[in-house]
C-alpha atoms as a PDB file:
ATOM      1  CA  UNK A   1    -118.418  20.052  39.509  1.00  0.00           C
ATOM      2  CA  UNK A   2    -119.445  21.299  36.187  1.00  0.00           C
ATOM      3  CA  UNK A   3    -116.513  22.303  34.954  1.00  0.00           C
ATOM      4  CA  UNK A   4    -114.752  18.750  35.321  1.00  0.00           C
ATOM      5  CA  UNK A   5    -117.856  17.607  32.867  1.00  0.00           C
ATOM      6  CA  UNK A   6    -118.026  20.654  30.433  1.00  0.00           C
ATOM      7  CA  UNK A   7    -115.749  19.285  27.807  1.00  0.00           C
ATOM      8  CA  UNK A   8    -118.433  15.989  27.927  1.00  0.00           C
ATOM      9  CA  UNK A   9    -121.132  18.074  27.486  1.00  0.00           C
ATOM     10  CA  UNK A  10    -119.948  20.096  24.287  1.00  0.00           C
ATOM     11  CA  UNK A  11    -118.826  17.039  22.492  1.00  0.00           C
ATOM     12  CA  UNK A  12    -121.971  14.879  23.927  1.00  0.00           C
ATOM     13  CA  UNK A  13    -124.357  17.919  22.023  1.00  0.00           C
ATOM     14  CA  UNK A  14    -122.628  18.660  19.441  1.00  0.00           C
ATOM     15  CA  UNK A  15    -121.766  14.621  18.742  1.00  0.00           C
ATOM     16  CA  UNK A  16    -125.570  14.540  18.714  1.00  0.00           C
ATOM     17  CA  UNK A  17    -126.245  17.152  16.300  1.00  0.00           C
ATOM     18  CA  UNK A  18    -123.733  15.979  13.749  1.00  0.00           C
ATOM     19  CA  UNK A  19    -124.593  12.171  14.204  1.00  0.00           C
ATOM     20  CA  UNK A  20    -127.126  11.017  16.411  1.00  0.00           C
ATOM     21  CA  UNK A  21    -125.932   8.702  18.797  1.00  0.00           C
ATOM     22  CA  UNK A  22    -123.114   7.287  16.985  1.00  0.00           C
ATOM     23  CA  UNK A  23    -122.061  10.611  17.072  1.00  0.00           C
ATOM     24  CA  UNK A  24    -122.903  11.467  20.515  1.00  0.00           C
ATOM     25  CA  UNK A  25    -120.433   9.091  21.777  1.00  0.00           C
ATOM     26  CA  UNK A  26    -117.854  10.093  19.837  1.00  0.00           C
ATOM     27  CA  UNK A  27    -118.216  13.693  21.070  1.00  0.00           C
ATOM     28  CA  UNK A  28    -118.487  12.129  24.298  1.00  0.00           C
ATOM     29  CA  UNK A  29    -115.215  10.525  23.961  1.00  0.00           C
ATOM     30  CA  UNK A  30    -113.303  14.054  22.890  1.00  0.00           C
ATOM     31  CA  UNK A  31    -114.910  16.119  25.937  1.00  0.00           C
ATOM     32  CA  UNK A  32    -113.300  13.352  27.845  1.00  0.00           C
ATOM     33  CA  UNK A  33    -110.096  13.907  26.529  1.00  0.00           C
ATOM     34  CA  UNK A  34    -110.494  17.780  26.596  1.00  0.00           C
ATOM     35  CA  UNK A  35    -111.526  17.720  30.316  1.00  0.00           C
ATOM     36  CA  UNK A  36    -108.734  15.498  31.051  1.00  0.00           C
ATOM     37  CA  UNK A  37    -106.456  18.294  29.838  1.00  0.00           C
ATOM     38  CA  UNK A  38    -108.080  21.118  30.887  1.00  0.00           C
ATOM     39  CA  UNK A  39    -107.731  19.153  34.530  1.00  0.00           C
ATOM     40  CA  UNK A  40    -103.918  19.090  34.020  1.00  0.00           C
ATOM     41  CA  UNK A  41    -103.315  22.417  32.853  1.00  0.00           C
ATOM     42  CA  UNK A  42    -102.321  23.664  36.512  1.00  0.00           C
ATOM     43  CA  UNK A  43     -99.432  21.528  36.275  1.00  0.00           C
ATOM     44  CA  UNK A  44     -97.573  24.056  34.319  1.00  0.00           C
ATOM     45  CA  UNK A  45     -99.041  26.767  36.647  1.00  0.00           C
ATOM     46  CA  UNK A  46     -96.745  28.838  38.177  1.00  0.00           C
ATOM     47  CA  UNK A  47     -99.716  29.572  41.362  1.00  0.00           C
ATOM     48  CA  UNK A  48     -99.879  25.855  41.382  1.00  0.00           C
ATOM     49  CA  UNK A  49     -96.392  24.995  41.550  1.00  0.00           C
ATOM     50  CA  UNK A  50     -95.886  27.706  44.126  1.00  0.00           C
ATOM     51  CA  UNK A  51     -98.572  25.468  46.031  1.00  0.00           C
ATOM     52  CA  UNK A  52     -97.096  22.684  45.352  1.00  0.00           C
ATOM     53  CA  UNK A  53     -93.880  23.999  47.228  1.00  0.00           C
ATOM     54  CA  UNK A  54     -95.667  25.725  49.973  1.00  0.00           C
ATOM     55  CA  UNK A  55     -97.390  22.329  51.094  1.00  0.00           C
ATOM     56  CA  UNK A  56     -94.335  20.439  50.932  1.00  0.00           C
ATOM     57  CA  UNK A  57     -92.109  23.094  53.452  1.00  0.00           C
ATOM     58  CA  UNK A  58     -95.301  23.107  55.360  1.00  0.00           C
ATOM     59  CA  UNK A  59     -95.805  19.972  55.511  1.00  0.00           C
ATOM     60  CA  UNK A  60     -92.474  19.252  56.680  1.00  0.00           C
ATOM     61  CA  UNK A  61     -92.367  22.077  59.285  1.00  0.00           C
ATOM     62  CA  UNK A  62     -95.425  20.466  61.006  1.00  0.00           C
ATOM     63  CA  UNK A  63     -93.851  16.885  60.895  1.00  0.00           C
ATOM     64  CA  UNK A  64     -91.024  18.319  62.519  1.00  0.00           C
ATOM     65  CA  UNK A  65     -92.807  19.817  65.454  1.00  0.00           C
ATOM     66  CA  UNK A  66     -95.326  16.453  65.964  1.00  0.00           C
ATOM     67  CA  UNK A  67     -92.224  15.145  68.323  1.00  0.00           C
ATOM     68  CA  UNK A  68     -92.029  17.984  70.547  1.00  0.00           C
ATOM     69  CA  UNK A  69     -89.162  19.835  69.467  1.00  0.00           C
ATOM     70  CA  UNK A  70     -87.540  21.095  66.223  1.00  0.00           C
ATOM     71  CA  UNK A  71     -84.388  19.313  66.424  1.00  0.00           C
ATOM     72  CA  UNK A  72     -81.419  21.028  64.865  1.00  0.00           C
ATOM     73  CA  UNK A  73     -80.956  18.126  62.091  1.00  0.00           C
ATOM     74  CA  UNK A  74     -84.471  18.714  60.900  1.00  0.00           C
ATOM     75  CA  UNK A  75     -83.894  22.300  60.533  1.00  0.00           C
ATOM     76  CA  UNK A  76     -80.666  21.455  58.538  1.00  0.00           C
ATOM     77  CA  UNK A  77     -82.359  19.073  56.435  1.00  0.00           C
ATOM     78  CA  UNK A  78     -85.417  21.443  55.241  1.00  0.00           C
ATOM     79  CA  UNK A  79     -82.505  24.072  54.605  1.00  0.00           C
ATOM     80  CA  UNK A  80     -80.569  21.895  52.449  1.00  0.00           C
ATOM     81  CA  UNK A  81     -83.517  20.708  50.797  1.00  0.00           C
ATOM     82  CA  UNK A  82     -83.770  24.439  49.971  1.00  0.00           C
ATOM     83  CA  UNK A  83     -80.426  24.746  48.811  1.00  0.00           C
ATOM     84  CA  UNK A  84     -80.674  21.365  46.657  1.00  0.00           C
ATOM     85  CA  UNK A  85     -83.996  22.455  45.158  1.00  0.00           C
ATOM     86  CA  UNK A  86     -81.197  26.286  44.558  1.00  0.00           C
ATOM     87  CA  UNK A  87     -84.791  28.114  45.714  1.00  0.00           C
ATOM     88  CA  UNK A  88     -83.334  31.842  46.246  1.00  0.00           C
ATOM     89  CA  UNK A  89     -84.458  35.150  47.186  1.00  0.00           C
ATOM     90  CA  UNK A  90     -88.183  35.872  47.526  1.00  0.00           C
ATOM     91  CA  UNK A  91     -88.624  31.632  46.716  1.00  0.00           C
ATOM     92  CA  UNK A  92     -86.420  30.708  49.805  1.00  0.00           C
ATOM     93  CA  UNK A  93     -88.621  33.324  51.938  1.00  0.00           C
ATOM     94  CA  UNK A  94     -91.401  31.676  51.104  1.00  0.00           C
ATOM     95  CA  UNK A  95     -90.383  28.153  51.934  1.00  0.00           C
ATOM     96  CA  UNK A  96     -89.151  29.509  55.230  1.00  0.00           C
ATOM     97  CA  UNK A  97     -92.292  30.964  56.059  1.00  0.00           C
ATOM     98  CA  UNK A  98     -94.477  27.651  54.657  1.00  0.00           C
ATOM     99  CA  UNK A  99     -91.994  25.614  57.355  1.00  0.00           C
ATOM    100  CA  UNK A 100     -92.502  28.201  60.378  1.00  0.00           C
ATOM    101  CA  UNK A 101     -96.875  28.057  59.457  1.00  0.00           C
ATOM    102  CA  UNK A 102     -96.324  24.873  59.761  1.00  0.00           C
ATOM    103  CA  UNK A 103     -94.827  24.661  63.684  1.00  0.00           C
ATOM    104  CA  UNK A 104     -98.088  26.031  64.366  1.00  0.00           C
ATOM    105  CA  UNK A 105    -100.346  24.148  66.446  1.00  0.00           C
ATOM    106  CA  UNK A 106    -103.147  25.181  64.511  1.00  0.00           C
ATOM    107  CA  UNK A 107    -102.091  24.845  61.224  1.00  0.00           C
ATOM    108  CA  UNK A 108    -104.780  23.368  59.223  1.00  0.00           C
ATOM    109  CA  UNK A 109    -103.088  19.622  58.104  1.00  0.00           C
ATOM    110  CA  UNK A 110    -106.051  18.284  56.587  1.00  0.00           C
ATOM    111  CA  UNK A 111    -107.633  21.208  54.658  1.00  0.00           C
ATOM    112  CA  UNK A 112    -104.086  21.840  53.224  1.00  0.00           C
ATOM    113  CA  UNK A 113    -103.353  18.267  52.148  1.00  0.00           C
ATOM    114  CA  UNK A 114    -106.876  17.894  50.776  1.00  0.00           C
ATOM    115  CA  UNK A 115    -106.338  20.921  48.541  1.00  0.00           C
ATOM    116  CA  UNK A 116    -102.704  19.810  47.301  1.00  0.00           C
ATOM    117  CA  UNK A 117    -104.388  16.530  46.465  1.00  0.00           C
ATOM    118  CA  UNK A 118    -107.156  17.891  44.577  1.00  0.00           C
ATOM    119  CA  UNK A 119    -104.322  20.309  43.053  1.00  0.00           C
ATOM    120  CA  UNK A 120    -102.652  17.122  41.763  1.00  0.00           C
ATOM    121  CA  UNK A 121    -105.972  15.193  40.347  1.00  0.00           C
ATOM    122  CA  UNK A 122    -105.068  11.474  40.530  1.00  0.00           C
ATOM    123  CA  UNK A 123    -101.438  11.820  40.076  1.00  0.00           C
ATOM    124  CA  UNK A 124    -100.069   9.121  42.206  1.00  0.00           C
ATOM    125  CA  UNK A 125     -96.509   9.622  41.023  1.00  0.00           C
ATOM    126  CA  UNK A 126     -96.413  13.067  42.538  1.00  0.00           C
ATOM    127  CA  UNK A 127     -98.097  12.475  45.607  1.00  0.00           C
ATOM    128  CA  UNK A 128     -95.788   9.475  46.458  1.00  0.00           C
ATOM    129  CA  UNK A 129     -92.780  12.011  45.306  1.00  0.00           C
ATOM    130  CA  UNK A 130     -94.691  14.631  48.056  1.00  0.00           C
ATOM    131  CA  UNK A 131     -94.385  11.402  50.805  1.00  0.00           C
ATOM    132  CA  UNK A 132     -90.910  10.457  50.112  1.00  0.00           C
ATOM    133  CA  UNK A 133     -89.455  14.155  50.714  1.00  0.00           C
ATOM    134  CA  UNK A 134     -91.692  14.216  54.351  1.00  0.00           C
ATOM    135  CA  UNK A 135     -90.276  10.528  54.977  1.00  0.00           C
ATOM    136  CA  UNK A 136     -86.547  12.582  54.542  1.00  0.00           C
ATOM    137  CA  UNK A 137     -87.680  14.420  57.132  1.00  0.00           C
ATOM    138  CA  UNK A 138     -89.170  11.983  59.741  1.00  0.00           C
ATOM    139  CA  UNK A 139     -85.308  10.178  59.925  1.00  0.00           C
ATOM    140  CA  UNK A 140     -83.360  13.749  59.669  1.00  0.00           C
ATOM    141  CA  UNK A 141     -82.059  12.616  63.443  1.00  0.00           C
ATOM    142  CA  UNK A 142     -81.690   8.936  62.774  1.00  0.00           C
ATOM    143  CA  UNK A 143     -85.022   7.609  64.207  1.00  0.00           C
ATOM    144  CA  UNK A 144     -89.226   7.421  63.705  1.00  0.00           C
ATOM    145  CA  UNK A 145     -90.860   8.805  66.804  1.00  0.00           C
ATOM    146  CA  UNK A 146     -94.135   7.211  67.748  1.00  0.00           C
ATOM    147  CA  UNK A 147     -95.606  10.551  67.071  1.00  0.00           C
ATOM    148  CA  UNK A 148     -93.979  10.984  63.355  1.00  0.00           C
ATOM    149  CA  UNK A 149     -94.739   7.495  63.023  1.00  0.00           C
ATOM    150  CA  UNK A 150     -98.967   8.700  63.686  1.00  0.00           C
ATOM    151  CA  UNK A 151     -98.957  11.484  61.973  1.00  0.00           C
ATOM    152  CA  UNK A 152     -97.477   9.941  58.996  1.00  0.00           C
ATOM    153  CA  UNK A 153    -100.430   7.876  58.611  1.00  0.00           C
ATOM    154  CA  UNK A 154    -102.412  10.632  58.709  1.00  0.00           C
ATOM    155  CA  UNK A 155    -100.639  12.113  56.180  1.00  0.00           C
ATOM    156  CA  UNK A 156    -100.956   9.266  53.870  1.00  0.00           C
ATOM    157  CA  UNK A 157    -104.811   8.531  54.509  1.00  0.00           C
ATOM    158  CA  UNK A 158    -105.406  12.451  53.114  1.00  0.00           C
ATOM    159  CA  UNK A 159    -103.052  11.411  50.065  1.00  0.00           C
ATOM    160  CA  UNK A 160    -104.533   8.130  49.486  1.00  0.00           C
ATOM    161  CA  UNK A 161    -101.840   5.851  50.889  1.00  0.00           C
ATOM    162  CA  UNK A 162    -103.253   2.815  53.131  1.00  0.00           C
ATOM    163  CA  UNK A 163    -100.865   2.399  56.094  1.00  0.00           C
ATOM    164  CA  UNK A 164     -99.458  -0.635  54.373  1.00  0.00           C
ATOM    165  CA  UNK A 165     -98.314   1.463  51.580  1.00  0.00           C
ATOM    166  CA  UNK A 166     -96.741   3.352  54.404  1.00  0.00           C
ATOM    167  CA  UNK A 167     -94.701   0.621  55.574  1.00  0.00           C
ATOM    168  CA  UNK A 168     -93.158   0.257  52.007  1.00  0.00           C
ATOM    169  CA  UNK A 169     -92.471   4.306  51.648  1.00  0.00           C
ATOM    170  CA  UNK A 170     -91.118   4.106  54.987  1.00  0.00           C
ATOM    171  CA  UNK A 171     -88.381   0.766  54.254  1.00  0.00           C
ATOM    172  CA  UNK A 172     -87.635   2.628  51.117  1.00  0.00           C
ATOM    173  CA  UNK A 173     -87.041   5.950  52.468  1.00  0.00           C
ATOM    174  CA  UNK A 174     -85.016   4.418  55.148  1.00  0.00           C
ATOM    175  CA  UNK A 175     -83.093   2.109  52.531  1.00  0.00           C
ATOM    176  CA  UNK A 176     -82.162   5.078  50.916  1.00  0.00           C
ATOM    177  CA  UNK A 177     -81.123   7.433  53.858  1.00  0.00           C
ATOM    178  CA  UNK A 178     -79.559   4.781  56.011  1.00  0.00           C
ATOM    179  CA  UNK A 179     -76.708   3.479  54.035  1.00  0.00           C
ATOM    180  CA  UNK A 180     -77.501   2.694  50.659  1.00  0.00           C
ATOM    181  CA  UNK A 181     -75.651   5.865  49.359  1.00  0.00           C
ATOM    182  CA  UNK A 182     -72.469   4.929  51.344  1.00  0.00           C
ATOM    183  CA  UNK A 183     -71.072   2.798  48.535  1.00  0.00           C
ATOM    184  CA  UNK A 184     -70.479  -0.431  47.504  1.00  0.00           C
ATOM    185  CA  UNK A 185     -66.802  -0.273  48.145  1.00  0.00           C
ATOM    186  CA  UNK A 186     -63.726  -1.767  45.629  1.00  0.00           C
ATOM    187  CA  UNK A 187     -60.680  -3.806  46.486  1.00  0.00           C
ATOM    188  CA  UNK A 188     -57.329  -3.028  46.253  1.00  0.00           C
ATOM    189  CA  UNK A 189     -57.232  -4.210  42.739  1.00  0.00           C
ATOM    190  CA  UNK A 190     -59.503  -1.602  41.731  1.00  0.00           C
ATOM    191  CA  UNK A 191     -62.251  -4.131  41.189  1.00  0.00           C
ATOM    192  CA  UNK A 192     -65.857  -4.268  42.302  1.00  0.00           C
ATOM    193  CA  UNK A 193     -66.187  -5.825  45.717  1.00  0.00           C
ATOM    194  CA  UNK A 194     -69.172  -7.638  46.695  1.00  0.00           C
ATOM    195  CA  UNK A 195     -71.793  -5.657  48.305  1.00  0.00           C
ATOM    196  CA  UNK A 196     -72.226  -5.845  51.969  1.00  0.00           C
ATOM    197  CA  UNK A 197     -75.334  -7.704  53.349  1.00  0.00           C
ATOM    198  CA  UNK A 198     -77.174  -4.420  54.547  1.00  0.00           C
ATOM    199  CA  UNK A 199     -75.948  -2.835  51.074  1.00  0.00           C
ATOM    200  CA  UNK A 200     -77.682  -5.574  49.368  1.00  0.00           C
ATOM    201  CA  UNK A 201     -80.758  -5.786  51.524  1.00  0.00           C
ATOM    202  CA  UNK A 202     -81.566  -2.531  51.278  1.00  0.00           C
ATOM    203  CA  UNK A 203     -81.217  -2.140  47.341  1.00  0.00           C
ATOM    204  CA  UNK A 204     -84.294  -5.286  47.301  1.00  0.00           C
ATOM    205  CA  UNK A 205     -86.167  -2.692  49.961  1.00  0.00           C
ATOM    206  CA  UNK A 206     -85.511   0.320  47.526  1.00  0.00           C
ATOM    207  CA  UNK A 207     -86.971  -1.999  44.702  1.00  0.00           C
ATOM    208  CA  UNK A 208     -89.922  -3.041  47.135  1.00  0.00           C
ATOM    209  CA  UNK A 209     -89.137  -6.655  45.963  1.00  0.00           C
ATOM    210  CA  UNK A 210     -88.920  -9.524  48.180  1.00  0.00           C
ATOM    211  CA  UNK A 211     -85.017 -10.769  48.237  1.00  0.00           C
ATOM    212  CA  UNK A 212     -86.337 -14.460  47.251  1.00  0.00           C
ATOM    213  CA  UNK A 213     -88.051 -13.208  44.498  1.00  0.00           C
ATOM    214  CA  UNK A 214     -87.142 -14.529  41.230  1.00  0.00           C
ATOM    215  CA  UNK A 215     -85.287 -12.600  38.091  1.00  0.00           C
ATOM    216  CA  UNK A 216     -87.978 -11.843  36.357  1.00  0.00           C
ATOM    217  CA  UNK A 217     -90.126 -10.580  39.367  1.00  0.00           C
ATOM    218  CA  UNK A 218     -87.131  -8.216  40.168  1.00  0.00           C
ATOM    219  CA  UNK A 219     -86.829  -6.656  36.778  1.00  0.00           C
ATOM    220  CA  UNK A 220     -90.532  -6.235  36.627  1.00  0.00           C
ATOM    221  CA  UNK A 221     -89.808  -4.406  40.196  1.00  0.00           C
ATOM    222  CA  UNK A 222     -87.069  -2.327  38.609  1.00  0.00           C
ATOM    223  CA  UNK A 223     -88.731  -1.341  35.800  1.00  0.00           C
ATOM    224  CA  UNK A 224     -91.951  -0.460  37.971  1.00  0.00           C
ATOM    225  CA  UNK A 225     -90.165   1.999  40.366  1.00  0.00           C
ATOM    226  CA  UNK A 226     -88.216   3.369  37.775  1.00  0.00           C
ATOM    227  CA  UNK A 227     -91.851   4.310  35.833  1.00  0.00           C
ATOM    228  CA  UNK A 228     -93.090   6.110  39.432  1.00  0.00           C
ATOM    229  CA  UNK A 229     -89.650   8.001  39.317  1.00  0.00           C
ATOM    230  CA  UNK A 230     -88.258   8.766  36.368  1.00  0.00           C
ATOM    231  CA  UNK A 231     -87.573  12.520  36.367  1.00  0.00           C
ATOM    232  CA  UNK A 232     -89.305  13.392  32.941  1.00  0.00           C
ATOM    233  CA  UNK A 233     -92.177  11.425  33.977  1.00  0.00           C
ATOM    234  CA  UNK A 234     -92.780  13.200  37.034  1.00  0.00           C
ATOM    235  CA  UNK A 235     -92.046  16.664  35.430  1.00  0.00           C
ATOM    236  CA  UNK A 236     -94.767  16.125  32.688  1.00  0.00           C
ATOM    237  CA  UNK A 237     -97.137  15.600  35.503  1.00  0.00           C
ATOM    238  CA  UNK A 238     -95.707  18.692  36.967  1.00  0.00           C
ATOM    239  CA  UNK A 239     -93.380  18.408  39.598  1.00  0.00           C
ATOM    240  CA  UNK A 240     -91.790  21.730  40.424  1.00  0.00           C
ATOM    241  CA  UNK A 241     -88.541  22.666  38.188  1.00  0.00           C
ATOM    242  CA  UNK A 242     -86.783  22.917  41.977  1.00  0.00           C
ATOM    243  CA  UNK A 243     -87.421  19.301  42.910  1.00  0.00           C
ATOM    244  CA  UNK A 244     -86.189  18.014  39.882  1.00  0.00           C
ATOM    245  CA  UNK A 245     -82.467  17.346  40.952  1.00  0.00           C
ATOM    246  CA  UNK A 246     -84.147  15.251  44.122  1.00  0.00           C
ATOM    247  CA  UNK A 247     -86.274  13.503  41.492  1.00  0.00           C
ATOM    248  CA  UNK A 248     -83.321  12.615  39.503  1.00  0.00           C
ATOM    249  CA  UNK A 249     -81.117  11.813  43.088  1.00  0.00           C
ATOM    250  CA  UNK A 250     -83.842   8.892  43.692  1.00  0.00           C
ATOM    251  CA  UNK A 251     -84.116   7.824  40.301  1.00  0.00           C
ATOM    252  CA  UNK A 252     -80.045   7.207  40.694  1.00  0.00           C
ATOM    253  CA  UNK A 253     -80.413   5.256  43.706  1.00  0.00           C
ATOM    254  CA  UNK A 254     -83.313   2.940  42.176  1.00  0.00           C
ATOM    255  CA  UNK A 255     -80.949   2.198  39.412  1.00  0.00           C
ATOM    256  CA  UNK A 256     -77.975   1.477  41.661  1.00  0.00           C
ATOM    257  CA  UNK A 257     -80.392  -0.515  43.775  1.00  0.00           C
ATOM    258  CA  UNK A 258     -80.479  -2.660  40.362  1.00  0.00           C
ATOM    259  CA  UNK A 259     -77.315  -2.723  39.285  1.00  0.00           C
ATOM    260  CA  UNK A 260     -76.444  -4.306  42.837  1.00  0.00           C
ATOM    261  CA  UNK A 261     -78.881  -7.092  42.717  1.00  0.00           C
ATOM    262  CA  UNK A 262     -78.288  -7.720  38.776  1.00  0.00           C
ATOM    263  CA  UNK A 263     -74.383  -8.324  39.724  1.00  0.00           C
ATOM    264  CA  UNK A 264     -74.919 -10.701  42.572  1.00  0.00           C
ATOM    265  CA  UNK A 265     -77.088 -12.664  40.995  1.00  0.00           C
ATOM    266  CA  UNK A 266     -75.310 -12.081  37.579  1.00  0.00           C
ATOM    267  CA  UNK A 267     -78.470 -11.320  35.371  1.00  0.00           C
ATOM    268  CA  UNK A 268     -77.723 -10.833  31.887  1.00  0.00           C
END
């Protein structure tokens, strides 16, 4: 506990010493800022990272089993996951092994999500990243079982996530792995042809806006899942280099999500 409050108490004494209380709070105010950073500085850990990817494979290996059995899709999925994120050699290994732990009936869930979170301070962004790449693998065969479906909530309560949170990861994941990435389609004259009715409902789900919201609310929606996305964003707050081309995947669909919905309803 002490060493989340050191920086506080080097700039509270010191603050003191150069300036009374005036000063005091001033120092207070830098230890702030120094523990904030010295909190972050895993994020460009390599040991942390490697956690970071260990309770993700993990993770997802234990998700996988909750239904009964491994099905071959979800075995697929966390394979090309590990060919997306290009993870070779000893890094693959280790991903393998972090999805076979977690098969195991008594792999410790909670203790290992509690330890990513603390990992990942009070990064939201990356722990809603974390949710969205186990929500990949709760559809791998088309469909939520009713014991995905429960231990996805308990999932979420360790990260944070109220189960109606859960209910808007979940319409977004399945927005974006059931048919928004099958294309708009064109007509024979090589123009744009209006989107179809599940293309266009499921670009206001990837947005998390309501389809009789108005323009402004949408844009605000846009511009708010774009801010929890964007690639950069999530790398500064250190998202593994590997995940960075799935990062960059969803960022692509949010934008497509807006360029459909800004066409139909011919925002400027």
């Amino acid at each position: 506990m002490l060493a989340h409050i050191k920086g506080k108490l080097i700039g509270l004494f010191f603050g003191f010493l150069l300036g009374n209380i005036p000063g005091a709070l001033i120092g207070l105010w830098l230890g702030h800022l120094l523990d904030k950073k010295l909190a972050n500085a895993w994020l460009f850990n390599k040991d942390a990272q490697a956690e970071f990817l260990y309770t993700t494979f993990a993770t997802m290996g234990h998700l996988a089993k909750s239904s009964g059995q491994v099905s071959n899709e979800e075995i697929r999925l966390a394979e090309q996951l590990m060919t997306q994120m290009r993870l070779q050699g000893e890094l693959r290994l280790k991903a393998q092994e972090a999805f076979r732990a977690g098969k195991s009936a008594d792999f410790p869930l909670k203790e290992t999500l509690r330890r990513f979170r603390a990992r990942v301070k009070d990064s939201r962004n990356l722990l809603r990243f974390f949710m969205e790449v186990q929500l990949q693998v709760a559809f791998a065969d088309g469909e939520l079982h009713p014991a995905e479906r429960r231990l996805l909530l308990t999932i979420a309560s360790e990260l944070g996530f109220s189960e109606t949170e859960l209910e808007q990861l979940l319409a977004f994941a399945e927005a974006q792995l059931h048919g928004f990435r099958q294309g708009s389609g064109h007509s024979s004259g090589g123009r744009q042809a209006p989107p179809s009715a599940d293309r266009l409902r499921n670009a206001y789900r990837i947005l998390e806006v309501a389809e009789t919201a108005d323009d402004t609310e949408v844009k605000r929606a846009y511009r708010r899942q774009m801010s929890k996305h964007h690639p950069d964003k999530l790398a500064s707050q250190g998202l593994p280099k590997e995940m960075m081309d799935m990062a960059k995947e969803k960022a692509q669909d949010i934008q497509q999500a807006w360029e459909t919905i800004k066409a139909v309803r011919q925002i400027k």
